[in-house]
Every structure is written in C-alpha cells, then in structure tokens.
Protein backbone atom coordinates (compact mmCIF):
# COMPACT_ATOMS: atom_id res chain seq x y z
CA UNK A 1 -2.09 -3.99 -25.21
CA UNK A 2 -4.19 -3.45 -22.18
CA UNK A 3 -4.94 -5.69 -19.60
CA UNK A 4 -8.54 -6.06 -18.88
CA UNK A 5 -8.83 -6.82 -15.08
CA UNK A 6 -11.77 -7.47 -13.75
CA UNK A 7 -12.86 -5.29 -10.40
CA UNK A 8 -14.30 -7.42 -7.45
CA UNK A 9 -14.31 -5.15 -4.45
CA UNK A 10 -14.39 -1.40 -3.79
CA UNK A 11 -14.30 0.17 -0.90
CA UNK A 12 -12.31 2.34 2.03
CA UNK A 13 -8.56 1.61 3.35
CA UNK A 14 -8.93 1.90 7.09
CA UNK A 15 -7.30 4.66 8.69
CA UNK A 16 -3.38 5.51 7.56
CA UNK A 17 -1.94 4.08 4.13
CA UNK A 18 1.45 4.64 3.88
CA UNK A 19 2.34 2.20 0.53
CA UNK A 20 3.09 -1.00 -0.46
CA UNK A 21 6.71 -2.46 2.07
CA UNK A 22 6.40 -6.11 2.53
CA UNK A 23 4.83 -9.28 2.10
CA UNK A 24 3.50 -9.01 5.48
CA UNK A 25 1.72 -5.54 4.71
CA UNK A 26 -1.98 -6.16 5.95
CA UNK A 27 -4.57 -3.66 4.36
CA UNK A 28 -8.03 -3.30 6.72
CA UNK A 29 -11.23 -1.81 4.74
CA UNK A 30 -13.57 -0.12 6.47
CA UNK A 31 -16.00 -3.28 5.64
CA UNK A 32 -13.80 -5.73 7.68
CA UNK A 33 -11.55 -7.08 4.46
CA UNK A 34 -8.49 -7.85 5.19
CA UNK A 35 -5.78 -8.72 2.39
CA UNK A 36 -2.06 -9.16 2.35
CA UNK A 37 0.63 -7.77 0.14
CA UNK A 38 1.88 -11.02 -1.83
CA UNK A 39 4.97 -9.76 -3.54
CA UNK A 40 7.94 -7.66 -2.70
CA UNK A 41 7.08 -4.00 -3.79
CA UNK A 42 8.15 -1.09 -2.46
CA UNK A 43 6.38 2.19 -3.17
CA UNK A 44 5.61 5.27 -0.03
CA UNK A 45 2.07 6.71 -0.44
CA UNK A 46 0.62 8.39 2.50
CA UNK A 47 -2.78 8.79 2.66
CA UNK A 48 -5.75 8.91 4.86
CA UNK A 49 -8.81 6.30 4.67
CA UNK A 50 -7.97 6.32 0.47
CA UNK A 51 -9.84 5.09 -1.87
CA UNK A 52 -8.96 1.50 -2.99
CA UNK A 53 -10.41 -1.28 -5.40
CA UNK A 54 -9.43 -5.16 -5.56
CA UNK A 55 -9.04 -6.65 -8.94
CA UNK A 56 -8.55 -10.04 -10.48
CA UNK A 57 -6.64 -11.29 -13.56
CA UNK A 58 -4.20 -13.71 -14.49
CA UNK A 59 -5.09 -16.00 -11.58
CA UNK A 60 -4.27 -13.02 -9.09
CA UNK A 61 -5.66 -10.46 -6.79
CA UNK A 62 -4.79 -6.76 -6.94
CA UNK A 63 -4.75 -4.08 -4.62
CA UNK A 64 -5.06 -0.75 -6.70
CA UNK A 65 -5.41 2.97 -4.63
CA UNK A 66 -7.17 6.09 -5.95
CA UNK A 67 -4.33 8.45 -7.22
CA UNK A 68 -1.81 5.74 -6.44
CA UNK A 69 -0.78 4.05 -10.56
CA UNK A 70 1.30 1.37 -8.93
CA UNK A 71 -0.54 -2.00 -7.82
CA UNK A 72 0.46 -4.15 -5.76
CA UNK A 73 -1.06 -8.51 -5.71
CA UNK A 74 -2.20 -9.34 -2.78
CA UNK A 75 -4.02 -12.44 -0.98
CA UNK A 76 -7.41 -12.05 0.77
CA UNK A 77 -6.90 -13.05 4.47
CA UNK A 78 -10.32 -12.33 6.05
C-alpha cells in the first residue's frame, strides 16, 4: 500500500547537506525555512544546495531530498 503524503514546501537546502545525524540536525532553505530533524536517523548524503521537499502525513512533517529515498520527520523551527 502506498502512503499518500501530501507535499507542502519545495525548495533549496542551503549550502552543504551531508544527511540525516541527530535530532539536533537544523536544515536552512534558501527561502529562510528552517526545520529540525525529529527522530534518530542516521543516513550520510553529501550534497550541494540539493533539492528537497517537506511533506505531511500521519500528523508529521517530512524532510525528503532529490536522489536521497530515505526521509527523515522533522519539526518546522522558523
């Protein structure tokens, strides 16, 4: 069954992306979004100003990265 999610917010990383580490990871768009990993995951991407969309279902945020499959939930902080 696939889950239908339901995309919010497109846009740019700002400058290096190097994964999802911590629940203190802080991801900067380019517009001035800021959000905050929200769950321990672990993956090591590197890339440079990537692609990236938030996405909501189940009562949660998503941060998902072009090229990247993984997601990771995260928690808007500005």
């Amino acid at each position: 069954m696939e889950v239908k999610k339901n995309i919010i917010s497109k846009g740019t990383i700002k400058g290096k992306f190097l994964g999802f580490k911590n629940n203190y990871t802080i991801f900067e768009f380019t517009d001035g979004q800021k959000w905050r990993q929200n769950e321990s995951k672990f993956w090591h991407h590197f890339a440079i100003n990537p692609e990236a969309e938030i996405s909501y279902h189940d009562g949660k945020y998503y941060l998902g990265i072009k090229g990247l499959e993984k997601t990771v939930e995260v928690r808007r902080i500005k």
